[in-house]
PDB file of N, CA and C in Angstrom:
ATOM      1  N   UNK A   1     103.511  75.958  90.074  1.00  0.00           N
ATOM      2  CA  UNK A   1     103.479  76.560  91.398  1.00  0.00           C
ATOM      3  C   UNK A   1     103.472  78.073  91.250  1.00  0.00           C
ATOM      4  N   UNK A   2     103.074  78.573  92.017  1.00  0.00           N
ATOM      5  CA  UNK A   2     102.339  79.815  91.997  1.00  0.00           C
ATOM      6  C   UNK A   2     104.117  80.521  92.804  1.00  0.00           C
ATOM      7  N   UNK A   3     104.387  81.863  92.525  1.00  0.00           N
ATOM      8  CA  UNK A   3     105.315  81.929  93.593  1.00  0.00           C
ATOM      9  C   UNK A   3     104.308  83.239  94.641  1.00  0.00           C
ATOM     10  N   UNK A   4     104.834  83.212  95.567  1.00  0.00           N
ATOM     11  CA  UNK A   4     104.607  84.237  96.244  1.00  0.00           C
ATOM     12  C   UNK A   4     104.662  85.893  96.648  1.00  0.00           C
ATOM     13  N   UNK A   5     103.660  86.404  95.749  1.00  0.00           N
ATOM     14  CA  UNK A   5     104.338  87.847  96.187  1.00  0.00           C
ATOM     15  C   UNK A   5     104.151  88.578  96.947  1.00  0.00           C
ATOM     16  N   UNK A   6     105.439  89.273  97.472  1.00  0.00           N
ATOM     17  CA  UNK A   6     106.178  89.907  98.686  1.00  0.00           C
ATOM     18  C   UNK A   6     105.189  91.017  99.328  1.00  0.00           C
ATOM     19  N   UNK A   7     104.566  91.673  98.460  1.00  0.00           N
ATOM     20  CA  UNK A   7     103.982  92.500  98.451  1.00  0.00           C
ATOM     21  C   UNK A   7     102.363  92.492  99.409  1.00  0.00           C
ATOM     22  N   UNK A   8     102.205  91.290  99.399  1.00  0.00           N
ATOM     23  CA  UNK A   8     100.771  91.242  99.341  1.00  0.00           C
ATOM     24  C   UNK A   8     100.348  90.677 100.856  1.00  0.00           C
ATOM     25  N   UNK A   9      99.316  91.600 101.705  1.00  0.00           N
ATOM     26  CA  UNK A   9      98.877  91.229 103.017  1.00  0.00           C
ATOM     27  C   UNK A   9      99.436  90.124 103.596  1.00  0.00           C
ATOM     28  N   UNK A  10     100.324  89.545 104.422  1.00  0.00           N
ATOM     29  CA  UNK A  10     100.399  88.540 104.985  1.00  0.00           C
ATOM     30  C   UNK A  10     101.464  87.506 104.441  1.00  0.00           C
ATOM     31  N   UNK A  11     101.899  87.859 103.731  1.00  0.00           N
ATOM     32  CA  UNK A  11     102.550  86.974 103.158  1.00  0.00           C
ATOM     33  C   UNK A  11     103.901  86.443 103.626  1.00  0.00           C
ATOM     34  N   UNK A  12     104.161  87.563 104.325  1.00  0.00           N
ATOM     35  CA  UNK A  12     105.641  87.153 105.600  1.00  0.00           C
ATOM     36  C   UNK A  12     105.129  85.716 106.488  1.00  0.00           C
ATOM     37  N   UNK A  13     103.782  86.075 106.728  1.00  0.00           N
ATOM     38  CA  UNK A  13     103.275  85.007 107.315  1.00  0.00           C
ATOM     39  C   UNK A  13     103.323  83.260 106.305  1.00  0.00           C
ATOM     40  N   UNK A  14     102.539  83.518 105.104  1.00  0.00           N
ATOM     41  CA  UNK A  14     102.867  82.719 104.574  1.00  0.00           C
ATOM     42  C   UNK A  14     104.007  81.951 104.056  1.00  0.00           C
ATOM     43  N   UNK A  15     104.671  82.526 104.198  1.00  0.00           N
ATOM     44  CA  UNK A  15     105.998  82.226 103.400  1.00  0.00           C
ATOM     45  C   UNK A  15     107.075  81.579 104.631  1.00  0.00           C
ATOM     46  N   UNK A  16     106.779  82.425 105.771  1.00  0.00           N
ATOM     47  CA  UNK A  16     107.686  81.871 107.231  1.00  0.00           C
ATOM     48  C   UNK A  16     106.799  80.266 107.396  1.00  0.00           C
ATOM     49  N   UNK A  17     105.638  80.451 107.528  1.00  0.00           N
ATOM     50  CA  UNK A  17     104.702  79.042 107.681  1.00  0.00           C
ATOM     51  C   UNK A  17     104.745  78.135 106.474  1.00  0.00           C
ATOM     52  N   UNK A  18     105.157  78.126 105.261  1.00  0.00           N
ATOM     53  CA  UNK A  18     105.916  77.107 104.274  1.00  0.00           C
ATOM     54  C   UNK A  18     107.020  76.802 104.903  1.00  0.00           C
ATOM     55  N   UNK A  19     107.913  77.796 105.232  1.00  0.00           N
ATOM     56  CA  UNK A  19     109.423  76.826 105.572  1.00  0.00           C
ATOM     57  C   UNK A  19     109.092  76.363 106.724  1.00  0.00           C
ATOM     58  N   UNK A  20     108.040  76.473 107.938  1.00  0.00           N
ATOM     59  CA  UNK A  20     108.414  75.793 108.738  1.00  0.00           C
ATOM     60  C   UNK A  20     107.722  74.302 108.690  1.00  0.00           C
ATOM     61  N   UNK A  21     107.020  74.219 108.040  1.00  0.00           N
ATOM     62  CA  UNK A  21     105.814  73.205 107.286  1.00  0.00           C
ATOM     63  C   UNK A  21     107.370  72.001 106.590  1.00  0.00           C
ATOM     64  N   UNK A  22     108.308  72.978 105.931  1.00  0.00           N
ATOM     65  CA  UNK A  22     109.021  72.057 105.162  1.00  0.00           C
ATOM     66  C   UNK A  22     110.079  71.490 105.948  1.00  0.00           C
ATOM     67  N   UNK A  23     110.086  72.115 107.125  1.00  0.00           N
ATOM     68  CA  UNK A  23     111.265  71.777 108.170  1.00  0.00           C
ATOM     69  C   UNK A  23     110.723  70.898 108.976  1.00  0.00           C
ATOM     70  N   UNK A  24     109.350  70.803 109.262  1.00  0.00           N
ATOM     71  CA  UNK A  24     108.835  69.859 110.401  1.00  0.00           C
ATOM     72  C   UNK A  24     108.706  70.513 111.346  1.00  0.00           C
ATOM     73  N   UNK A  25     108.308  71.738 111.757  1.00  0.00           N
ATOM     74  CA  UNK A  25     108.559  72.742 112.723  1.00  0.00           C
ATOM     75  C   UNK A  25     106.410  73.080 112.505  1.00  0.00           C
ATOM     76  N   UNK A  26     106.281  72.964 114.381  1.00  0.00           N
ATOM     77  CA  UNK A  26     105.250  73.182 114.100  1.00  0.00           C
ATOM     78  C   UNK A  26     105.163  74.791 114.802  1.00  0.00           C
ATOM     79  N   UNK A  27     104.616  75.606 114.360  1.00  0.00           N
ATOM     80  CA  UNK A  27     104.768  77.238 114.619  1.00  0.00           C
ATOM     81  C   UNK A  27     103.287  77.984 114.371  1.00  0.00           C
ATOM     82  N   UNK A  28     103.153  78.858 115.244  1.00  0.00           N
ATOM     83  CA  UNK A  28     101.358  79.301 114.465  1.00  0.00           C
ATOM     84  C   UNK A  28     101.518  79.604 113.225  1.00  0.00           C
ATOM     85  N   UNK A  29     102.984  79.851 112.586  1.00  0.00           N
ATOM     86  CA  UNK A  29     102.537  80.595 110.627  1.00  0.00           C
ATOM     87  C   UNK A  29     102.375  78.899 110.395  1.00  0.00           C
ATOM     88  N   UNK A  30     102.728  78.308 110.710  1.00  0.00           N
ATOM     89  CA  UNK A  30     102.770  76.677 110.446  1.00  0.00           C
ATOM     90  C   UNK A  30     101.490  75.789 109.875  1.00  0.00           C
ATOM     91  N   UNK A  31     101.307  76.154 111.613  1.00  0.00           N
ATOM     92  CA  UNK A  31      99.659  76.136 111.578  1.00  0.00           C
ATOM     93  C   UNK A  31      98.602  76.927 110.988  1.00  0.00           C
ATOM     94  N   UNK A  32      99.093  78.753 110.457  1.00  0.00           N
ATOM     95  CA  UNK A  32      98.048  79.014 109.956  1.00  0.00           C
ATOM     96  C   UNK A  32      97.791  78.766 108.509  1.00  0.00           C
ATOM     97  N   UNK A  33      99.067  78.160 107.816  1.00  0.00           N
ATOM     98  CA  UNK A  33      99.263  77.455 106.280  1.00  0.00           C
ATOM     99  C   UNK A  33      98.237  76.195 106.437  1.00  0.00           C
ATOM    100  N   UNK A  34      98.185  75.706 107.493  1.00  0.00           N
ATOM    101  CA  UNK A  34      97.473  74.131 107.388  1.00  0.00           C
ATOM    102  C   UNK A  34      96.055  74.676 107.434  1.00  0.00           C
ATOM    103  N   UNK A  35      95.815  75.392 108.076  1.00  0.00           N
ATOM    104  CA  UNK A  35      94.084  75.765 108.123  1.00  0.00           C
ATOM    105  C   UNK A  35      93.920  76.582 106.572  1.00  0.00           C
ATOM    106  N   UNK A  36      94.974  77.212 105.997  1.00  0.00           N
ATOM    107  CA  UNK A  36      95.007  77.419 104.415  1.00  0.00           C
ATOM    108  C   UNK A  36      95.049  76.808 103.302  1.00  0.00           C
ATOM    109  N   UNK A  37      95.333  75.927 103.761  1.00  0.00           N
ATOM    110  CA  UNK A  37      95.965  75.169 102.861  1.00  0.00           C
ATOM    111  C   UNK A  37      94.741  74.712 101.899  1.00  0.00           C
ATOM    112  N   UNK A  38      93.592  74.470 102.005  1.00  0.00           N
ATOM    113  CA  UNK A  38      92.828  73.728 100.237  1.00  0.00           C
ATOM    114  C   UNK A  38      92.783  75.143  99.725  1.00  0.00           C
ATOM    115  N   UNK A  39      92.895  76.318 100.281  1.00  0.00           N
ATOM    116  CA  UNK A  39      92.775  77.490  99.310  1.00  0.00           C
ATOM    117  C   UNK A  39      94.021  78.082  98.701  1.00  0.00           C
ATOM    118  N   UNK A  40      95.038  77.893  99.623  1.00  0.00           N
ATOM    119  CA  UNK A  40      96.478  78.156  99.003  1.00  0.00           C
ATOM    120  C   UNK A  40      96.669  77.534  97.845  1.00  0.00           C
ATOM    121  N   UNK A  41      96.052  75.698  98.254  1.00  0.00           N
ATOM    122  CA  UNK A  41      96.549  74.866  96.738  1.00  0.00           C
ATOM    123  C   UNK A  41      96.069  75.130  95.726  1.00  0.00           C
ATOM    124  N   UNK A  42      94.541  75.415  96.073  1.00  0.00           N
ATOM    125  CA  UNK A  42      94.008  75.875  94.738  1.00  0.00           C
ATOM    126  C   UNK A  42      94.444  77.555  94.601  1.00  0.00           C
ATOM    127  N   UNK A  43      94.886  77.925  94.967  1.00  0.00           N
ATOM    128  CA  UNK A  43      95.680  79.202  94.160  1.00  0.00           C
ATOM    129  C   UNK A  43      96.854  78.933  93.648  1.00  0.00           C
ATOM    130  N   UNK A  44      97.063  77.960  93.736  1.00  0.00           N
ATOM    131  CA  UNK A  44      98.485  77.369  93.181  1.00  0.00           C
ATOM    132  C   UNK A  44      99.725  77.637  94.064  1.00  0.00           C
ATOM    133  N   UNK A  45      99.660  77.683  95.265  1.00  0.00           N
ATOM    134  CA  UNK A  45     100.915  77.877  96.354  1.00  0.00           C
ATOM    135  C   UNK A  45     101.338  76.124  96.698  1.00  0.00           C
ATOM    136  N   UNK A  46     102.284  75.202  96.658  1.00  0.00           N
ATOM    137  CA  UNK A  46     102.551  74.382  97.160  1.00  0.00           C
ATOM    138  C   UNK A  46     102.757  74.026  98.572  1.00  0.00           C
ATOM    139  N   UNK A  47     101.720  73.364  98.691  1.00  0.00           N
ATOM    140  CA  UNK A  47     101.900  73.223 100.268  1.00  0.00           C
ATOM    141  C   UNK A  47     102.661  72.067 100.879  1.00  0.00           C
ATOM    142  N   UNK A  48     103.552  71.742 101.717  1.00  0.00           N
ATOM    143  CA  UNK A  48     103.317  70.713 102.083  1.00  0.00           C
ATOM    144  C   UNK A  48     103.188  69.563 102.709  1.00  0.00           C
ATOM    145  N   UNK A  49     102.651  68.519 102.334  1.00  0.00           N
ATOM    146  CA  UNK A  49     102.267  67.217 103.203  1.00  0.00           C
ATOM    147  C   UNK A  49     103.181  66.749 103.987  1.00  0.00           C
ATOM    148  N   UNK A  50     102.965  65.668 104.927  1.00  0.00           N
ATOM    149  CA  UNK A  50     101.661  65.843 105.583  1.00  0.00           C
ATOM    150  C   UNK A  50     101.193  67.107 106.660  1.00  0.00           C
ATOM    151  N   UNK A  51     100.183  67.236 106.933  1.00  0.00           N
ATOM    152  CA  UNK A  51      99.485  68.568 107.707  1.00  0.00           C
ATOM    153  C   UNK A  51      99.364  68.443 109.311  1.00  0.00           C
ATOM    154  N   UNK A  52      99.404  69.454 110.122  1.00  0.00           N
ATOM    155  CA  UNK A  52      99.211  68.890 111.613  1.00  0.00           C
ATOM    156  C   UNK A  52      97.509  68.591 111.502  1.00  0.00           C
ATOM    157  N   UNK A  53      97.169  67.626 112.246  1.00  0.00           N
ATOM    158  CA  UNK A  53      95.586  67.490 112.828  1.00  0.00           C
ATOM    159  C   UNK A  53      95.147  68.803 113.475  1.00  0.00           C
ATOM    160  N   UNK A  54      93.851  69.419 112.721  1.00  0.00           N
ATOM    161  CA  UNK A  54      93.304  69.877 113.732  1.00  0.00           C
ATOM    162  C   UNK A  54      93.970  71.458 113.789  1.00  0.00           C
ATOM    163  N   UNK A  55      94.155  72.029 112.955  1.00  0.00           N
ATOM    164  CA  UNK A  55      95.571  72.963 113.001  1.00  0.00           C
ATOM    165  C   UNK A  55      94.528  74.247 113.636  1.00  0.00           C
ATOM    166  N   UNK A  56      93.144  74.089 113.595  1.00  0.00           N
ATOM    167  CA  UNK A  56      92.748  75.472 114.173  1.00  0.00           C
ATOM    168  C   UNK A  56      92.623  75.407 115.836  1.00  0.00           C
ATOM    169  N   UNK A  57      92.546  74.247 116.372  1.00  0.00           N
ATOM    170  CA  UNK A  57      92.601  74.137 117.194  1.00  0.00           C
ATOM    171  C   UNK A  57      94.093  74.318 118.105  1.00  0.00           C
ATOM    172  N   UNK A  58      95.141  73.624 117.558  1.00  0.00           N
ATOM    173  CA  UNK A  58      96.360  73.354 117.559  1.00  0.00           C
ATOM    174  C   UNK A  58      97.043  74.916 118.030  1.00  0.00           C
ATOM    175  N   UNK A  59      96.550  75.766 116.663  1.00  0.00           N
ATOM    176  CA  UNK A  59      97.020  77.307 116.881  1.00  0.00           C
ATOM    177  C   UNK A  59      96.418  78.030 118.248  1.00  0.00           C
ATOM    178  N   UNK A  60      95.012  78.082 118.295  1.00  0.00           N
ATOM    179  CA  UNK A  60      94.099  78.358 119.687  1.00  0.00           C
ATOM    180  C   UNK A  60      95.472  78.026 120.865  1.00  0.00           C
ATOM    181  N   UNK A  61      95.272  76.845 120.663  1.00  0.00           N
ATOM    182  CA  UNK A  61      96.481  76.122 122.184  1.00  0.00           C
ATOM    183  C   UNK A  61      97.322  76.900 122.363  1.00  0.00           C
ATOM    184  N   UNK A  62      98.504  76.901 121.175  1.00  0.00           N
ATOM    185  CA  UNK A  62      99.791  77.337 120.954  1.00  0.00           C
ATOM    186  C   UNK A  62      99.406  79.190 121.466  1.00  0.00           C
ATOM    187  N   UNK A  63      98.605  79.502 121.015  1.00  0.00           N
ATOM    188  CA  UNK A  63      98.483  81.522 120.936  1.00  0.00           C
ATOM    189  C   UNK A  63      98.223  81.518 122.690  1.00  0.00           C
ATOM    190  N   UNK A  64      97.338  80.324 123.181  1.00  0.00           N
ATOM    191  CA  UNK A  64      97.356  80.768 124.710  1.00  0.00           C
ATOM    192  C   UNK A  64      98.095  80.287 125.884  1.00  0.00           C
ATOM    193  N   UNK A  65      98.960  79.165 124.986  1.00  0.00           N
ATOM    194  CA  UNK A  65     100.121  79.009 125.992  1.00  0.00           C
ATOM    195  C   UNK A  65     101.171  80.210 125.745  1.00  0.00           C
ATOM    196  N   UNK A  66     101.093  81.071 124.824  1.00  0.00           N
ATOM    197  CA  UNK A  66     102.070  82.415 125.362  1.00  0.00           C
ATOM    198  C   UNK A  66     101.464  83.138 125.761  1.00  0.00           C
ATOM    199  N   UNK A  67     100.857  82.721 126.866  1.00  0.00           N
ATOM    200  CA  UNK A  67     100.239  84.014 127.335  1.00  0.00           C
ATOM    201  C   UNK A  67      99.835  85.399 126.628  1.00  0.00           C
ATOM    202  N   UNK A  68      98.594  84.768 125.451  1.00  0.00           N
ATOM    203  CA  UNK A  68      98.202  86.091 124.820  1.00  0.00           C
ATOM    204  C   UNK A  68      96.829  85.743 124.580  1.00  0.00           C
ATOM    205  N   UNK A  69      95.696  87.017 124.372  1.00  0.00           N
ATOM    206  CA  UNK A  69      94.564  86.980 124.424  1.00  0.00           C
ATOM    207  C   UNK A  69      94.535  86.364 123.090  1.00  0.00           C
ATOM    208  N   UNK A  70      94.146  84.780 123.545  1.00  0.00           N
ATOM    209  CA  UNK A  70      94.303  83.656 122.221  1.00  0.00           C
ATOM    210  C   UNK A  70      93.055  83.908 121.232  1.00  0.00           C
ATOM    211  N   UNK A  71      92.008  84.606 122.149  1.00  0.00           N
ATOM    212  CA  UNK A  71      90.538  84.631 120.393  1.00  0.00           C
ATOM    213  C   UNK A  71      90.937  85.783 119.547  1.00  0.00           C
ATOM    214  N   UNK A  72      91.370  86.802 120.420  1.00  0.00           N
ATOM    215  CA  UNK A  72      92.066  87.882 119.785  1.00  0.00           C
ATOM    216  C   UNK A  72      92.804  87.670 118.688  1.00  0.00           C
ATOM    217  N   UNK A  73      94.545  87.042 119.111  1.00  0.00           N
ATOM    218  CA  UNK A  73      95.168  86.601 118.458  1.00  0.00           C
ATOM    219  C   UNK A  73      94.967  85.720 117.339  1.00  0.00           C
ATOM    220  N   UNK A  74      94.123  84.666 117.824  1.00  0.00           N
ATOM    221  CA  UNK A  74      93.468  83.776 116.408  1.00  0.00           C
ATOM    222  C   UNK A  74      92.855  84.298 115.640  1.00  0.00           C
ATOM    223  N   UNK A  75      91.903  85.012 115.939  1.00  0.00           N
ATOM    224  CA  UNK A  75      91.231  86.367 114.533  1.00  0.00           C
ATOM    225  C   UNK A  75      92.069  87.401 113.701  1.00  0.00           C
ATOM    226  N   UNK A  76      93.158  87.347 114.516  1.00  0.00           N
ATOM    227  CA  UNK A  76      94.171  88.502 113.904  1.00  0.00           C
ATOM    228  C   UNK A  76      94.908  87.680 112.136  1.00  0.00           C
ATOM    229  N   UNK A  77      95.309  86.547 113.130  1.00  0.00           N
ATOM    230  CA  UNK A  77      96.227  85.311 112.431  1.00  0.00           C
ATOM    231  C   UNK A  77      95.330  85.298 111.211  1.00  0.00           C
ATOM    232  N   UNK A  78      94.156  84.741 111.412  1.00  0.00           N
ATOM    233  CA  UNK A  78      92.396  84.529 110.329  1.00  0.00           C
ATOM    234  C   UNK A  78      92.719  85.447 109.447  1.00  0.00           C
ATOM    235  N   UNK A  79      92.602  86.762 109.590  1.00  0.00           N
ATOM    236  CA  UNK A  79      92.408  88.000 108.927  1.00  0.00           C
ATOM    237  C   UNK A  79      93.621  87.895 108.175  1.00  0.00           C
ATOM    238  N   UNK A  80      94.774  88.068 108.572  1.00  0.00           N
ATOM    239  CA  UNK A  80      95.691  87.840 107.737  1.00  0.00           C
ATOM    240  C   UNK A  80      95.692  87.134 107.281  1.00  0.00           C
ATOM    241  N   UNK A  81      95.591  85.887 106.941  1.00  0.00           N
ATOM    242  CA  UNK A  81      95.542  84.551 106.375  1.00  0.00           C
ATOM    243  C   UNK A  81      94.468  85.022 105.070  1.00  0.00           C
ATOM    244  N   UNK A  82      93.410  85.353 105.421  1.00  0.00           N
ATOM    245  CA  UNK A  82      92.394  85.482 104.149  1.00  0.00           C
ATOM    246  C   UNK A  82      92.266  86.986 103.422  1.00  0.00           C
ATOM    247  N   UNK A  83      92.884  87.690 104.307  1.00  0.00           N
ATOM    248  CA  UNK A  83      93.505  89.088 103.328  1.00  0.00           C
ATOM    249  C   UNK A  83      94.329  88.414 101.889  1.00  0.00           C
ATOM    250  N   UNK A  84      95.432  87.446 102.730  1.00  0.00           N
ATOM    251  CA  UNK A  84      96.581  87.015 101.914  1.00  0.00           C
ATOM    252  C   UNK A  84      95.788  86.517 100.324  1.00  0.00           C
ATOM    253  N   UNK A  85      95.129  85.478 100.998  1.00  0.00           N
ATOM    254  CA  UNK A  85      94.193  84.637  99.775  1.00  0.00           C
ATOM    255  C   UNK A  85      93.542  85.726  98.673  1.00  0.00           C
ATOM    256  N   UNK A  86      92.439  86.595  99.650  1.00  0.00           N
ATOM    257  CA  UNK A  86      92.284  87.054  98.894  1.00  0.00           C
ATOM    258  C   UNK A  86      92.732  87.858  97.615  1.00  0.00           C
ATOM    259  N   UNK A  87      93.877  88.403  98.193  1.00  0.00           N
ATOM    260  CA  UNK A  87      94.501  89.461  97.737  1.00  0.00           C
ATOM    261  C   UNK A  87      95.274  88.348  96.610  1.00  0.00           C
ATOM    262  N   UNK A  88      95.676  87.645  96.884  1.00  0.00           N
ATOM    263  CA  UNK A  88      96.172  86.421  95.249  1.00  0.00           C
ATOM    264  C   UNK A  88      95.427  86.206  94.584  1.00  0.00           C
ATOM    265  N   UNK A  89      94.159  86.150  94.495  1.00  0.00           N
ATOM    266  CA  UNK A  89      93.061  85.394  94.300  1.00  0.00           C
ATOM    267  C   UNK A  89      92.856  86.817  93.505  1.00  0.00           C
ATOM    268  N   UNK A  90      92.933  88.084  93.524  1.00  0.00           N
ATOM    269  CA  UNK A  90      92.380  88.788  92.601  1.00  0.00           C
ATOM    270  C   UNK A  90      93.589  88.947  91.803  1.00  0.00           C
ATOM    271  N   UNK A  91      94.958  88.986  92.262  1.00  0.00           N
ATOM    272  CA  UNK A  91      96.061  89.204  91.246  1.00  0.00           C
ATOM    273  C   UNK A  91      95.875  88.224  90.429  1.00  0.00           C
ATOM    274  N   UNK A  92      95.629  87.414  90.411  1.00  0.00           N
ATOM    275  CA  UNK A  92      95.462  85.698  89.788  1.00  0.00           C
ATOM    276  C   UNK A  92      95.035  85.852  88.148  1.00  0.00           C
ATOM    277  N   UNK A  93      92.942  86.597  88.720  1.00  0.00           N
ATOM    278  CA  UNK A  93      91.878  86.648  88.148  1.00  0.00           C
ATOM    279  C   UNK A  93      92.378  87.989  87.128  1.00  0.00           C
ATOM    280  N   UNK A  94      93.200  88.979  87.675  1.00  0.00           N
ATOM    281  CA  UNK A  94      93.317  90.143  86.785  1.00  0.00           C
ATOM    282  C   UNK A  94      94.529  90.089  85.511  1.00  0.00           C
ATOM    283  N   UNK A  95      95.333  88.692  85.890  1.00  0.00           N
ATOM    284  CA  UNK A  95      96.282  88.356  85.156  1.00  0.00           C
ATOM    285  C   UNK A  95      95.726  87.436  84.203  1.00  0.00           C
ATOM    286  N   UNK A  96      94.962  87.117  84.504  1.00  0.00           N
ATOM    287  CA  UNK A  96      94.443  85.772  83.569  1.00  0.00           C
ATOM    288  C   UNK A  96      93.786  86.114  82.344  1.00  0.00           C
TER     289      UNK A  96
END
């Protein structure tokens, strides 16, 4: 397992959306781990099972039942999410 470092774009996000994944708590970091998740695993982050259905949709719902500009918000969530990846994804490649 890969651990997570602190440092890197988004990762508050990731790391709040593992524990709530491990608690049964469904939350947009929740949801934005499940729409991450075949790229997290293959970076070696443990994700885990089972996943909500549908989690991009799921988040959409959740961002516009609080009353917030939900495409907005979902692109924001996106961006962070694949900053995160990315940004492992080269620490990974430069360590290796």
């Amino acid at each position: 397992m890969t651990p997570i470092p602190h440092e890197l774009p988004g990762a508050d996000l990731i790391e709040a959306g593992l524990a709530d994944l491990r608690a049964g708590e469904i939350t947009a970091n929740a949801l934005l781990v499940a729409i991450g998740a075949p790229r997290l695993r293959a970076l070696g982050i443990e994700v885990p099972s089972p996943l909500p259905d549908a989690p991009e949709h799921a988040l959409y719902l959740l961002l516009a039942s609080r009353g917030e500009d939900a495409h907005s918000a979902f692109n924001a969530y996106r961006r962070r999410l694949v900053s995160f990846q990315r940004a492992l994804e080269r620490r990974r490649f430069a360590t290796a």
